[in-house]
C-alpha atoms as a PDB file:
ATOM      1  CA  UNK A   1      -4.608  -6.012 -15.049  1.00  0.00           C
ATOM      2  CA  UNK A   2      -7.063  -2.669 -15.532  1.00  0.00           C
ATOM      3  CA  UNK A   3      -5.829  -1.218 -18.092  1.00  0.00           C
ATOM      4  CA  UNK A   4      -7.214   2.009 -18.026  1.00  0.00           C
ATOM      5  CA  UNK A   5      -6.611   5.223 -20.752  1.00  0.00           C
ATOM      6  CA  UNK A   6      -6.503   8.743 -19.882  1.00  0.00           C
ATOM      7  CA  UNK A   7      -9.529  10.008 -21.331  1.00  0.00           C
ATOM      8  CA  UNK A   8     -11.665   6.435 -19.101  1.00  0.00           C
ATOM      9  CA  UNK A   9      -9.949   7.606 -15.713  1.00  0.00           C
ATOM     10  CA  UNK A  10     -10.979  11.162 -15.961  1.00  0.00           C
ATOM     11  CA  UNK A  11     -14.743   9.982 -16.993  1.00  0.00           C
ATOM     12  CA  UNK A  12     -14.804   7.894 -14.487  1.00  0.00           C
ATOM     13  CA  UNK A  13     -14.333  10.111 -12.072  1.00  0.00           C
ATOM     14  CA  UNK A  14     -16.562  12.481 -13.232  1.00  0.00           C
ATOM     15  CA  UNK A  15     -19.183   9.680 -13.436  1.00  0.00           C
ATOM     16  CA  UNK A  16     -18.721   8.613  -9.899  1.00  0.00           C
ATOM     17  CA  UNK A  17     -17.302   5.761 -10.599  1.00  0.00           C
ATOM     18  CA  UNK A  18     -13.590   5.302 -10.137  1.00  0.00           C
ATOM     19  CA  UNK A  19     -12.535   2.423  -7.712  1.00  0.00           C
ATOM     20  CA  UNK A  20      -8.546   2.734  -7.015  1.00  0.00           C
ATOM     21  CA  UNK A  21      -6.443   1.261  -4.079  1.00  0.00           C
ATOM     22  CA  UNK A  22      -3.159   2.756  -3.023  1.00  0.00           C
ATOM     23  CA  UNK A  23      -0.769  -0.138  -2.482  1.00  0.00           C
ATOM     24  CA  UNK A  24       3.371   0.324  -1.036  1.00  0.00           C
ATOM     25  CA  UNK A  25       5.359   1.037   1.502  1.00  0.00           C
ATOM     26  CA  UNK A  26       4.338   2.190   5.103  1.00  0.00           C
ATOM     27  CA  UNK A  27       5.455   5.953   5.451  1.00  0.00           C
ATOM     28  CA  UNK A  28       5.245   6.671   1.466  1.00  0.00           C
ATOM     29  CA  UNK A  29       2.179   8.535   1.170  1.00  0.00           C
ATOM     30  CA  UNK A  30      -0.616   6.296   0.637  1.00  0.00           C
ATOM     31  CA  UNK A  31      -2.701   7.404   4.062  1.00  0.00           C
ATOM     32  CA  UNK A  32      -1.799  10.864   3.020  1.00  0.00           C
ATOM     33  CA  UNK A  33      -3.382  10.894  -0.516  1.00  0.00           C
ATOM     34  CA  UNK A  34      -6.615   8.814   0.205  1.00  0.00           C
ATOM     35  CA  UNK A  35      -7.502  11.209   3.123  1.00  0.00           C
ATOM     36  CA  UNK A  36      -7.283  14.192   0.438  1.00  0.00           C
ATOM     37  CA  UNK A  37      -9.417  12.504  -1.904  1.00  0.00           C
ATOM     38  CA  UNK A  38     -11.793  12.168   0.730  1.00  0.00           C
ATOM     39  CA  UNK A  39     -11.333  15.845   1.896  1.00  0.00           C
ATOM     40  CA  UNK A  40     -11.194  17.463  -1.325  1.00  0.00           C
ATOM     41  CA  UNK A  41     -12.679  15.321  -4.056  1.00  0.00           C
ATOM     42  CA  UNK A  42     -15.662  13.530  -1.658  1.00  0.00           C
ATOM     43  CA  UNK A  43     -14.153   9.964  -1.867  1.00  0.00           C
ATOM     44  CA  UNK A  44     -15.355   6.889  -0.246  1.00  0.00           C
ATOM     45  CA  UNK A  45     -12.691   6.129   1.961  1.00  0.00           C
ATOM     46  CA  UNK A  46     -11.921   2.587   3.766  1.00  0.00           C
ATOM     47  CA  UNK A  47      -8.614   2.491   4.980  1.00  0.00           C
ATOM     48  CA  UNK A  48      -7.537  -1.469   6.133  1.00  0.00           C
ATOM     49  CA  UNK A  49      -5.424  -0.295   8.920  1.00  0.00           C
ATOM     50  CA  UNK A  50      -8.440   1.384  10.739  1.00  0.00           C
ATOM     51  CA  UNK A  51     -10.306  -2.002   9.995  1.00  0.00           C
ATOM     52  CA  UNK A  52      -7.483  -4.298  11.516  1.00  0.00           C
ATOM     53  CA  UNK A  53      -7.863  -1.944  14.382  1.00  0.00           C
ATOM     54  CA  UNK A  54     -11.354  -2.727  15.160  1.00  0.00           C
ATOM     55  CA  UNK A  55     -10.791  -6.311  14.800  1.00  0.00           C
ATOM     56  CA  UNK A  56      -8.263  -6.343  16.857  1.00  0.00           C
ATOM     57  CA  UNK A  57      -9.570  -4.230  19.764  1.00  0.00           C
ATOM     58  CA  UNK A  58      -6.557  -1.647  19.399  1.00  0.00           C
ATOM     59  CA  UNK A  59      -6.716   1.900  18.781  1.00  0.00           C
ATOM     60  CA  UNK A  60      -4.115   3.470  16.307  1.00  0.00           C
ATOM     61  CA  UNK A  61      -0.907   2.620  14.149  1.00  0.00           C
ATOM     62  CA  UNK A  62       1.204   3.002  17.495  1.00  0.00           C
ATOM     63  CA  UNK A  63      -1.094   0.362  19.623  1.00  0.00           C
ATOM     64  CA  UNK A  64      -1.011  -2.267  16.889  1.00  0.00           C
ATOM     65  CA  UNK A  65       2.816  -1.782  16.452  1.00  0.00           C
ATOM     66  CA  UNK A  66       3.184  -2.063  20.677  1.00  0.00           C
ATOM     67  CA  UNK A  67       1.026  -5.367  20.517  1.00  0.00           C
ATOM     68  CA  UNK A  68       2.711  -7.020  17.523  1.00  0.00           C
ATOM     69  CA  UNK A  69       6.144  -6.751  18.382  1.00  0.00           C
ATOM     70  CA  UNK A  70       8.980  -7.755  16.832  1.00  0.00           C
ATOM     71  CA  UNK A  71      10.023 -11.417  14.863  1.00  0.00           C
ATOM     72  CA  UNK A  72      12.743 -12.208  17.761  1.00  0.00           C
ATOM     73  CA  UNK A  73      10.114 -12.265  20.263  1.00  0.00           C
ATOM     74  CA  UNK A  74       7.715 -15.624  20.878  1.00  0.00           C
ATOM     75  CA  UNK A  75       4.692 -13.393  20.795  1.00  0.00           C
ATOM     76  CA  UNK A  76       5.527 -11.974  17.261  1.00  0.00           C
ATOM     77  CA  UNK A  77       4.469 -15.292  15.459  1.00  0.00           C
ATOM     78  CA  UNK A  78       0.880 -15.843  16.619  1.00  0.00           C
ATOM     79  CA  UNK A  79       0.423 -11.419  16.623  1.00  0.00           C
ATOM     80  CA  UNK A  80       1.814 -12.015  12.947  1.00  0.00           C
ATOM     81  CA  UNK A  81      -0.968 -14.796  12.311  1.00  0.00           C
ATOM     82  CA  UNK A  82      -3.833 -13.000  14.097  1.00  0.00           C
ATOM     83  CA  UNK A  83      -3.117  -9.650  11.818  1.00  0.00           C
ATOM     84  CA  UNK A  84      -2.972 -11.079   8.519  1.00  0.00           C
ATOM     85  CA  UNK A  85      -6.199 -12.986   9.425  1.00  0.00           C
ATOM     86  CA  UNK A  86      -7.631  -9.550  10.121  1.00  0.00           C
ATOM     87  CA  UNK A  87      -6.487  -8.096   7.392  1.00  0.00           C
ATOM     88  CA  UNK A  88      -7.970 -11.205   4.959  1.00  0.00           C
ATOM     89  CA  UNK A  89     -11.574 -10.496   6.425  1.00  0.00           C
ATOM     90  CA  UNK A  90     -11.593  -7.047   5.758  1.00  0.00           C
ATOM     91  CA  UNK A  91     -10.303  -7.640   2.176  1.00  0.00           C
ATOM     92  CA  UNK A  92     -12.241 -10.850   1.448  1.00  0.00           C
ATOM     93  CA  UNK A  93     -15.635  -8.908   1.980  1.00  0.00           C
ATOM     94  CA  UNK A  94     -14.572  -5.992   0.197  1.00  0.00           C
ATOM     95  CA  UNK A  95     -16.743  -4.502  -2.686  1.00  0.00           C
ATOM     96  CA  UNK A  96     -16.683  -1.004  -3.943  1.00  0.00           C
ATOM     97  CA  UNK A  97     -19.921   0.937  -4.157  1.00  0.00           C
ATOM     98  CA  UNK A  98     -21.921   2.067  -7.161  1.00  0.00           C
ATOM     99  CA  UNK A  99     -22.048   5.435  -7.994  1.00  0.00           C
ATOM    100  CA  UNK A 100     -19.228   6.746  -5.634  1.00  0.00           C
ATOM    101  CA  UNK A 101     -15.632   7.153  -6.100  1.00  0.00           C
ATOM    102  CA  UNK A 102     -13.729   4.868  -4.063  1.00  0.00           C
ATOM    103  CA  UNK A 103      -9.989   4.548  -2.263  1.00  0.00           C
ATOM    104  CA  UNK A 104      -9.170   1.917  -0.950  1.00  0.00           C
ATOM    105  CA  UNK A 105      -5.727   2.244   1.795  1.00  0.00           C
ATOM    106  CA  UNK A 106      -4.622  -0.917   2.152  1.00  0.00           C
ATOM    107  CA  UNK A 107      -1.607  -2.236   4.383  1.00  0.00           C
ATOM    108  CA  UNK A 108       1.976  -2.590   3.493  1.00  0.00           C
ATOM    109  CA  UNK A 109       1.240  -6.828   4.090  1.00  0.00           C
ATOM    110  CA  UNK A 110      -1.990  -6.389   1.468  1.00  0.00           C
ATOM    111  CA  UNK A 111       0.736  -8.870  -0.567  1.00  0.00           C
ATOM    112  CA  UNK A 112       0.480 -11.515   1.389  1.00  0.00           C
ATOM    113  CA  UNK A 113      -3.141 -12.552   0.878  1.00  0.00           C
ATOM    114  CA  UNK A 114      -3.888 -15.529  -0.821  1.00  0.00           C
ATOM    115  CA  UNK A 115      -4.313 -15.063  -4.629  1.00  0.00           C
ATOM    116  CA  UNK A 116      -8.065 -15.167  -4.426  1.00  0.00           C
ATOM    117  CA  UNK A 117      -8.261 -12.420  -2.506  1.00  0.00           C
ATOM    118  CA  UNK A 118      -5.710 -10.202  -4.809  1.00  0.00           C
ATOM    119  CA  UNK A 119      -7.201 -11.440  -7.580  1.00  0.00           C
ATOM    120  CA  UNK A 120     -10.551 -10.075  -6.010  1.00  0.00           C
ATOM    121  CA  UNK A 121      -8.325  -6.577  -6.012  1.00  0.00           C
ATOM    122  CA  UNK A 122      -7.314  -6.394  -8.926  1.00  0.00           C
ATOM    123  CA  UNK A 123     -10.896  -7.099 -10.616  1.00  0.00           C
ATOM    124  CA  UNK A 124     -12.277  -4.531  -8.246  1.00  0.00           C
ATOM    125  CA  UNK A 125      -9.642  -1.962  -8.470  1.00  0.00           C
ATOM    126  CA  UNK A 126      -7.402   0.513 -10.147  1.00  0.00           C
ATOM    127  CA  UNK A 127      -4.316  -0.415  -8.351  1.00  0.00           C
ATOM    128  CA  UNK A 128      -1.793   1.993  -7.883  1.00  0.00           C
ATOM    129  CA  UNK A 129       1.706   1.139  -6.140  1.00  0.00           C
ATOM    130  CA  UNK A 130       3.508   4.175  -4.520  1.00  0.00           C
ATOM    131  CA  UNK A 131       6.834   3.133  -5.262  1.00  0.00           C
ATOM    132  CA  UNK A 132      10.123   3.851  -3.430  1.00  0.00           C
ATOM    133  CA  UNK A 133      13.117   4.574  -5.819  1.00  0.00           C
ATOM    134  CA  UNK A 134      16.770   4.163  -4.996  1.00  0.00           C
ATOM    135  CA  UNK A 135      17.340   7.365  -3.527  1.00  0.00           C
ATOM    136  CA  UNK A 136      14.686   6.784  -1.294  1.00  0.00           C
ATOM    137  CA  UNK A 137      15.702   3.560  -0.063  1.00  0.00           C
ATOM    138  CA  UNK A 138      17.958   4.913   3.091  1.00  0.00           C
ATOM    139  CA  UNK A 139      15.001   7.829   4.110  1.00  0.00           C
ATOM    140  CA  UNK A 140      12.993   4.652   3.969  1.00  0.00           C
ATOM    141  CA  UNK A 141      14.707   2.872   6.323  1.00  0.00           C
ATOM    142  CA  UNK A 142      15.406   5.401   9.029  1.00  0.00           C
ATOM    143  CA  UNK A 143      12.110   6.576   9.052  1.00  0.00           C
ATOM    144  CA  UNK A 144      11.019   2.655   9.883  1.00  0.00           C
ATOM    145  CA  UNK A 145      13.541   2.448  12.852  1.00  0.00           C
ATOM    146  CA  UNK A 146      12.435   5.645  14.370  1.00  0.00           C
ATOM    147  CA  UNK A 147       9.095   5.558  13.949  1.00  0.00           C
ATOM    148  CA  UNK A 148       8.321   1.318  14.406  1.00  0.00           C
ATOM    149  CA  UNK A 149       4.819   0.335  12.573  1.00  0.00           C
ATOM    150  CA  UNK A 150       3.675  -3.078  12.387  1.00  0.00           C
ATOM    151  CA  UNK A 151       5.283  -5.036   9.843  1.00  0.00           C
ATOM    152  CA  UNK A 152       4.429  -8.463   8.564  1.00  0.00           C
ATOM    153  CA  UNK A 153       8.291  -9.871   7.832  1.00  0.00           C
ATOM    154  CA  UNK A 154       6.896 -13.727   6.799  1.00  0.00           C
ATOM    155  CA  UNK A 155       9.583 -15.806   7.732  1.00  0.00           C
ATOM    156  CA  UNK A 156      12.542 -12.418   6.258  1.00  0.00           C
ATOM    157  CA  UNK A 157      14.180 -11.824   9.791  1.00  0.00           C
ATOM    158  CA  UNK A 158      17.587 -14.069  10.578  1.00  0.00           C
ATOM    159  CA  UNK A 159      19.395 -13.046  13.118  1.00  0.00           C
ATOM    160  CA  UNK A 160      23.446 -14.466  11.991  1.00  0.00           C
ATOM    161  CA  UNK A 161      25.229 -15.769  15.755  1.00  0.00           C
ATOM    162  CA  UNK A 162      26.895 -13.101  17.161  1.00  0.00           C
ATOM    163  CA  UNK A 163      25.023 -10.689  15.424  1.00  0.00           C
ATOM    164  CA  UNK A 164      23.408  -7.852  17.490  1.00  0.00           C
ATOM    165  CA  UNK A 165      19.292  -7.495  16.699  1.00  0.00           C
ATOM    166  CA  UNK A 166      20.127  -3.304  14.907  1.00  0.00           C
ATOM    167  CA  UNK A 167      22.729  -5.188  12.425  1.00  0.00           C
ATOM    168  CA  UNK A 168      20.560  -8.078  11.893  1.00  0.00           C
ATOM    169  CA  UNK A 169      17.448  -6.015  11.235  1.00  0.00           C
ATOM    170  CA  UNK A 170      19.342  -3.336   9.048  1.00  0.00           C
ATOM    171  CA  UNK A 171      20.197  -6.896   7.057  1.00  0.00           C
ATOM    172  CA  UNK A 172      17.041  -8.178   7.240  1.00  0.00           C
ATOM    173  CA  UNK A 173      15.657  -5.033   6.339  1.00  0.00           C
ATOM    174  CA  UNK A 174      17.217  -4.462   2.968  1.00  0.00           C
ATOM    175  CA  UNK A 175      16.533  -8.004   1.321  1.00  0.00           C
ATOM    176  CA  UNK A 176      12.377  -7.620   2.592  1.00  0.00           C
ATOM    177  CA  UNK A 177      12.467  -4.202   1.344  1.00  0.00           C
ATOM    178  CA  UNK A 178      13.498  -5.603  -2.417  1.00  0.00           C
ATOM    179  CA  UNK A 179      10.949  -8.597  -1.618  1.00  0.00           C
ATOM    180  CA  UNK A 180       8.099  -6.542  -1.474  1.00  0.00           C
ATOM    181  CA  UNK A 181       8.738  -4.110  -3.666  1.00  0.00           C
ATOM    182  CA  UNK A 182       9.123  -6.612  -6.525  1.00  0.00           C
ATOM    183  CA  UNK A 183       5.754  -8.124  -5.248  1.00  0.00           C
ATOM    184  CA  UNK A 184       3.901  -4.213  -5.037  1.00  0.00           C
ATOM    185  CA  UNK A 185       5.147  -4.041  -9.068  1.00  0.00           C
ATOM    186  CA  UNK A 186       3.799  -7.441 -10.277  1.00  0.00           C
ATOM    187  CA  UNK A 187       0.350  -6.635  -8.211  1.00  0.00           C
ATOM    188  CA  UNK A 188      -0.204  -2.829  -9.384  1.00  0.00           C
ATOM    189  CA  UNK A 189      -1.957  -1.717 -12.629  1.00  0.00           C
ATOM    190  CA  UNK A 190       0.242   1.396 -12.537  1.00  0.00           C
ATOM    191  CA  UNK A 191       3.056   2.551 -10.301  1.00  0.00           C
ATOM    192  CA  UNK A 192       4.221   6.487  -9.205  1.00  0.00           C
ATOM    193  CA  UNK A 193       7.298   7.695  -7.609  1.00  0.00           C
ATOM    194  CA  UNK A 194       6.905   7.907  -3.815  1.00  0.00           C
ATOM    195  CA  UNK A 195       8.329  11.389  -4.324  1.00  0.00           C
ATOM    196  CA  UNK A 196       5.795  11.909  -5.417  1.00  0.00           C
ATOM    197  CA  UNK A 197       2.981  10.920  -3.213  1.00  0.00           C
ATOM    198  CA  UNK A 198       4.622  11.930  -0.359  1.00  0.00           C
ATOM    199  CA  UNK A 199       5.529  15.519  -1.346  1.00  0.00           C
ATOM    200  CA  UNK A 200       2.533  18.346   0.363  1.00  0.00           C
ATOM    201  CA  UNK A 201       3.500  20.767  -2.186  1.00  0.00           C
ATOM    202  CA  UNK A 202       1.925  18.273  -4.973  1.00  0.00           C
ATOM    203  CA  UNK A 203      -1.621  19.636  -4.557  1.00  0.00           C
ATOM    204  CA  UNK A 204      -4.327  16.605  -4.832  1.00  0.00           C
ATOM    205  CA  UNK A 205      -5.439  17.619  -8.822  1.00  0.00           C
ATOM    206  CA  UNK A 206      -1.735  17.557  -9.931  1.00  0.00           C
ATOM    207  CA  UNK A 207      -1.505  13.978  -7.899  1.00  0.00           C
ATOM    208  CA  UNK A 208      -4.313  13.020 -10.346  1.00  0.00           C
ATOM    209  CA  UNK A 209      -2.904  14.430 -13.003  1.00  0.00           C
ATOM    210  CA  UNK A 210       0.673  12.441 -12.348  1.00  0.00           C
ATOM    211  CA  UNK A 211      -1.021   9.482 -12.674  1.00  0.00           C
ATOM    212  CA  UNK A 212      -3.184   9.962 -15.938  1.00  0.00           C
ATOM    213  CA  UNK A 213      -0.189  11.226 -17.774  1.00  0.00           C
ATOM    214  CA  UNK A 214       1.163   7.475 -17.324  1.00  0.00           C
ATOM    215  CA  UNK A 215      -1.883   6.205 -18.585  1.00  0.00           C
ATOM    216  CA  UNK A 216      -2.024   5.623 -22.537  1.00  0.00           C
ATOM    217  CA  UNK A 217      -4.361   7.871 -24.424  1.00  0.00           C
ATOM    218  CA  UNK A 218      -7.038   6.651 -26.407  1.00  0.00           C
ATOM    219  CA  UNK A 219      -5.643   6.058 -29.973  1.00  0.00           C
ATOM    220  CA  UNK A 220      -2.489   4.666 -29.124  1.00  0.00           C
ATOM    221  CA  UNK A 221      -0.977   1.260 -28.266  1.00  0.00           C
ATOM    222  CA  UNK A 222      -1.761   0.311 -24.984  1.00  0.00           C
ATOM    223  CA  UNK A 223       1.837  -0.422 -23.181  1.00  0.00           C
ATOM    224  CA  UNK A 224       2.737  -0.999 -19.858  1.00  0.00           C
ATOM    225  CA  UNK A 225       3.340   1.827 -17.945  1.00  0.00           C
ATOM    226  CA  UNK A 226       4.290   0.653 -14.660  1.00  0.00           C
ATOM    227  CA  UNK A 227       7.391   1.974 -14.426  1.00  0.00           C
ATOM    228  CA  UNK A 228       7.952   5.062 -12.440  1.00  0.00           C
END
């Protein structure tokens, strides 16, 4: 873990030197934020998703969603495989620069890459997890089934006989949801209410300021402060 105090996060970003990664959730906000730091605060950006792209020969969120499918079809498996390959290059050669402040956007699946490669991201990285509360849960989910975006389920999706595929993936749905969010806490640094990140009327300085008021100041006893 990085810990990190409040008065080391503002120098570092002063000194050009702050490397954080925005892990959660598709649809909570990560995209959103890294863009503005870009924008507004002159960022390095890398964002996976356009780097799984690339790779992949496919050309926006939409495309990749379109050519991975879904886990009831026989193509999903081997689409599934080939992504999260993609997705391990781009990580496994990742190193922030010197000198520059850097956001990393990484992919709702960034948590199933093998522990060398996390551990990689967490030596590298302030890692923040955009984290979806309980009265977020149901906006979650019928954001996901009208807008579709590729989604790693490893192994999650059962469909029950007799059950039709909108039950079984409401089902499904739930229990991966809890899955990964448990796995988003253990891998973060520092987590923030997705109301947070997602909401425009946060300007990009108060987002930065949300986030060093849950760091410890220098002085006192460094506790977790993961929670939202």
């Amino acid at each position: 873990m990085m810990q990190l105090t409040r008065e080391e996060f503002k120098r570092r970003i002063e000194e050009k030197r702050l490397a954080i990664a925005f892990i959660g959730m598709s649809n909570i906000g990560k995209s959103y934020r890294a863009r503005q730091l870009k924008e507004e605060k002159r960022f390095d950006l890398l964002s996976v998703d356009s780097e799984i792209e690339k790779i992949l020969g496919l050309e926006g969120i939409e495309a990749v969603a379109h050519w991975m499918g879904f886990p009831h079809e026989r193509r999903y498996p081997k689409a599934e495989r080939d992504y999260l390959e993609a997705e391990a290059q781009v990580m496994g050669q990742l190193k922030p620069p010197r000198k520059k402040n850097f956001i990393l956007d990484t992919t709702g699946s960034v948590i199933y890459l093998t522990p060398e490669t996390l551990g990689l991201l967490k030596e590298n990285f302030f890692v923040v997890h955009f984290a979806v509360d309980a009265t977020m849960i149901q906006e979650m989910t019928e954001k996901f089934f009208a807008h579709p975006k590729p989604v790693i389920w490893g192994g999650m999706f059962q469909q029950k006989p007799k059950e039709s595929l909108e039950v079984a993936f409401r089902r499904c749905y739930s229990d991966w949801l809890k899955f990964r969010l448990t796995k988003y806490h253990e891998l973060a640094d520092l987590s923030i209410s997705g109301k947070i990140s997602t909401d425009s009327k946060i300007s990009i300085d108060q987002f930065l300021e949300a986030i060093q008021e849950k760091l410890f100041a220098s002085g006192d006893a460094p506790i977790s402060r993961k929670s939202d």
